[in-house]
C-alpha atoms as a PDB file:
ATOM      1  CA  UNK A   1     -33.004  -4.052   7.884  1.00  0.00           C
ATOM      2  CA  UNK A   2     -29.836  -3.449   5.760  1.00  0.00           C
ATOM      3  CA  UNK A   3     -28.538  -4.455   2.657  1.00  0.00           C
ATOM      4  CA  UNK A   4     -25.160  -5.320   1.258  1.00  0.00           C
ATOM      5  CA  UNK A   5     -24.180  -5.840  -2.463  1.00  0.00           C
ATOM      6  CA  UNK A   6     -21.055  -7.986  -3.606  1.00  0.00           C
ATOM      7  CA  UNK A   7     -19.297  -8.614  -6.955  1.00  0.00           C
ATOM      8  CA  UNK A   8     -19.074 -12.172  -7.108  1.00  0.00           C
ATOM      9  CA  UNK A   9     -17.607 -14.992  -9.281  1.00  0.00           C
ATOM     10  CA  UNK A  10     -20.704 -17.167  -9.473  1.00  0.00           C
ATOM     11  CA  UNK A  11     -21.097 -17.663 -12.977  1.00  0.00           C
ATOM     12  CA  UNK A  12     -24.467 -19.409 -13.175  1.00  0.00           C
ATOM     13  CA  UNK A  13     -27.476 -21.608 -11.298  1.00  0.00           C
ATOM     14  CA  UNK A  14     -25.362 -24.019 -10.609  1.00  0.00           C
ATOM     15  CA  UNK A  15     -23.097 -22.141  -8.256  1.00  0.00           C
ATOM     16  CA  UNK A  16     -25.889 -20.657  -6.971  1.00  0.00           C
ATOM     17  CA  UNK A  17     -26.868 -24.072  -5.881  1.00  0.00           C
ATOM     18  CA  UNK A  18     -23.735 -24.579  -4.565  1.00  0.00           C
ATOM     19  CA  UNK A  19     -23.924 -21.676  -1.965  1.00  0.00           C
ATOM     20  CA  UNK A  20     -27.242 -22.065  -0.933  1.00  0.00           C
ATOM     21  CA  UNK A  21     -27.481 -24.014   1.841  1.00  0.00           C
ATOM     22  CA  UNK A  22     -24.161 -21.998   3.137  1.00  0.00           C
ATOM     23  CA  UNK A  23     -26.098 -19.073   3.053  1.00  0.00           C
ATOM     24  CA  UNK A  24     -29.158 -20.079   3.729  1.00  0.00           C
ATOM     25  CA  UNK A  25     -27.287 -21.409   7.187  1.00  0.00           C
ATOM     26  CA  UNK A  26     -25.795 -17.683   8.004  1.00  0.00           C
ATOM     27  CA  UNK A  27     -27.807 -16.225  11.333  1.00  0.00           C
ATOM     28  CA  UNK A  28     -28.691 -12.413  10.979  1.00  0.00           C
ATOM     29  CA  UNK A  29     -29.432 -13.107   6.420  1.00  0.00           C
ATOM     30  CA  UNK A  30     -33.303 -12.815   6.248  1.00  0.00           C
ATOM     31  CA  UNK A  31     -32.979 -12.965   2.119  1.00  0.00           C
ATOM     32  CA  UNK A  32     -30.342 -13.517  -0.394  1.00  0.00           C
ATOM     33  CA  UNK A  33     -30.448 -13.412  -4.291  1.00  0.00           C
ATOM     34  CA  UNK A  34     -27.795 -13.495  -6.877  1.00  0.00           C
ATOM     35  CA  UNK A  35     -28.631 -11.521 -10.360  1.00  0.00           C
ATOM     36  CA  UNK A  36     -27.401 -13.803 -13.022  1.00  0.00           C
ATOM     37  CA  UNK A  37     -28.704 -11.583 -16.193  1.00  0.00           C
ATOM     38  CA  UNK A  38     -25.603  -9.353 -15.713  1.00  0.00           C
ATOM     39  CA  UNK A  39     -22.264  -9.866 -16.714  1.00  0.00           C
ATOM     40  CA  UNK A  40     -21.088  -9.049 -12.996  1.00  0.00           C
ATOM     41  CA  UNK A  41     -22.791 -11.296 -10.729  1.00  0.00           C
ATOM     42  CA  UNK A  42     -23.817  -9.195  -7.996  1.00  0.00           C
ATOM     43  CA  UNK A  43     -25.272 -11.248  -4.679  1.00  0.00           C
ATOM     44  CA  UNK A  44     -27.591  -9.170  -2.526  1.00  0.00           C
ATOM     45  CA  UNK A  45     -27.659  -9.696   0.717  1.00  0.00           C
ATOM     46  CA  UNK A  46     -30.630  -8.638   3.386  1.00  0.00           C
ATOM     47  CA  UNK A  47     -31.100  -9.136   7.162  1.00  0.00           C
ATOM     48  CA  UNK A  48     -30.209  -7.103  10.386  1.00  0.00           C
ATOM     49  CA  UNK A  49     -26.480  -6.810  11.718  1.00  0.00           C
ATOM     50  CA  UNK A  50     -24.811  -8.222   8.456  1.00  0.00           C
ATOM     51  CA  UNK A  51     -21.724  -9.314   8.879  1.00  0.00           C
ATOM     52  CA  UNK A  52     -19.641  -8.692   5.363  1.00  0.00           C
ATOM     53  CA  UNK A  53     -16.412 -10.324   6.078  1.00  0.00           C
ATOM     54  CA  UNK A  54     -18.620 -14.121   7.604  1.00  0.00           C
ATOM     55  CA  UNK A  55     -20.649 -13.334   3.756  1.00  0.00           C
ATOM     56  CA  UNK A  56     -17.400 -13.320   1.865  1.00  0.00           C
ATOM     57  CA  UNK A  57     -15.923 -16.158   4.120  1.00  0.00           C
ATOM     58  CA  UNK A  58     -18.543 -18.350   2.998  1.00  0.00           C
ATOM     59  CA  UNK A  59     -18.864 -17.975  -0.505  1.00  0.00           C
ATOM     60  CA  UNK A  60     -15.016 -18.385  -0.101  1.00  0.00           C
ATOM     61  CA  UNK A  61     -15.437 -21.311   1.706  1.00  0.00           C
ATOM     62  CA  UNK A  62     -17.631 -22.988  -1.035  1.00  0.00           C
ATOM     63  CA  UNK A  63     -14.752 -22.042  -3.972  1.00  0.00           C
ATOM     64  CA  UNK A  64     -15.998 -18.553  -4.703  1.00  0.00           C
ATOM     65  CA  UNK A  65     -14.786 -14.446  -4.417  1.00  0.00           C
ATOM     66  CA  UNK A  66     -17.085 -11.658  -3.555  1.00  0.00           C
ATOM     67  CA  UNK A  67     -15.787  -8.774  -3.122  1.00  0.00           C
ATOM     68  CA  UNK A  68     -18.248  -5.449  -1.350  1.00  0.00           C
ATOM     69  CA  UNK A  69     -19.113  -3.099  -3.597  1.00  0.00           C
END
């Protein structure tokens, strides 16, 4: 399994909420969590063959950035 990090703008639970079912959608993502405690918002992303540039599409597509990190 691998793992990818992103800087995101989600700024709270609500955007979280927002991007859920998007990601929840997403084929090869077994888990996905978004620390909201820190000032960066970083989304972690777990599952086999990860595809980075469909992750930042979608939170894109739903009014968001993430950048890798």
């Amino acid at each position: 399994m691998e793992t990818l990090k992103f800087k995101t703008s989600l700024k709270c639970s609500g955007c979280v909420a927002a991007i859920q079912s998007k990601m929840d959608e997403l084929e090869n993502v077994k888990k996905w969590e978004v620390d909201l405690t820190q000032p960066v918002k970083i989304l972690t992303v777990e599952g086999d063959h990860l595809n980075e540039e469909e992750i930042i599409k979608t939170l894109k597509d739903a009014g968001y950035s993430a950048n890798k990190m």
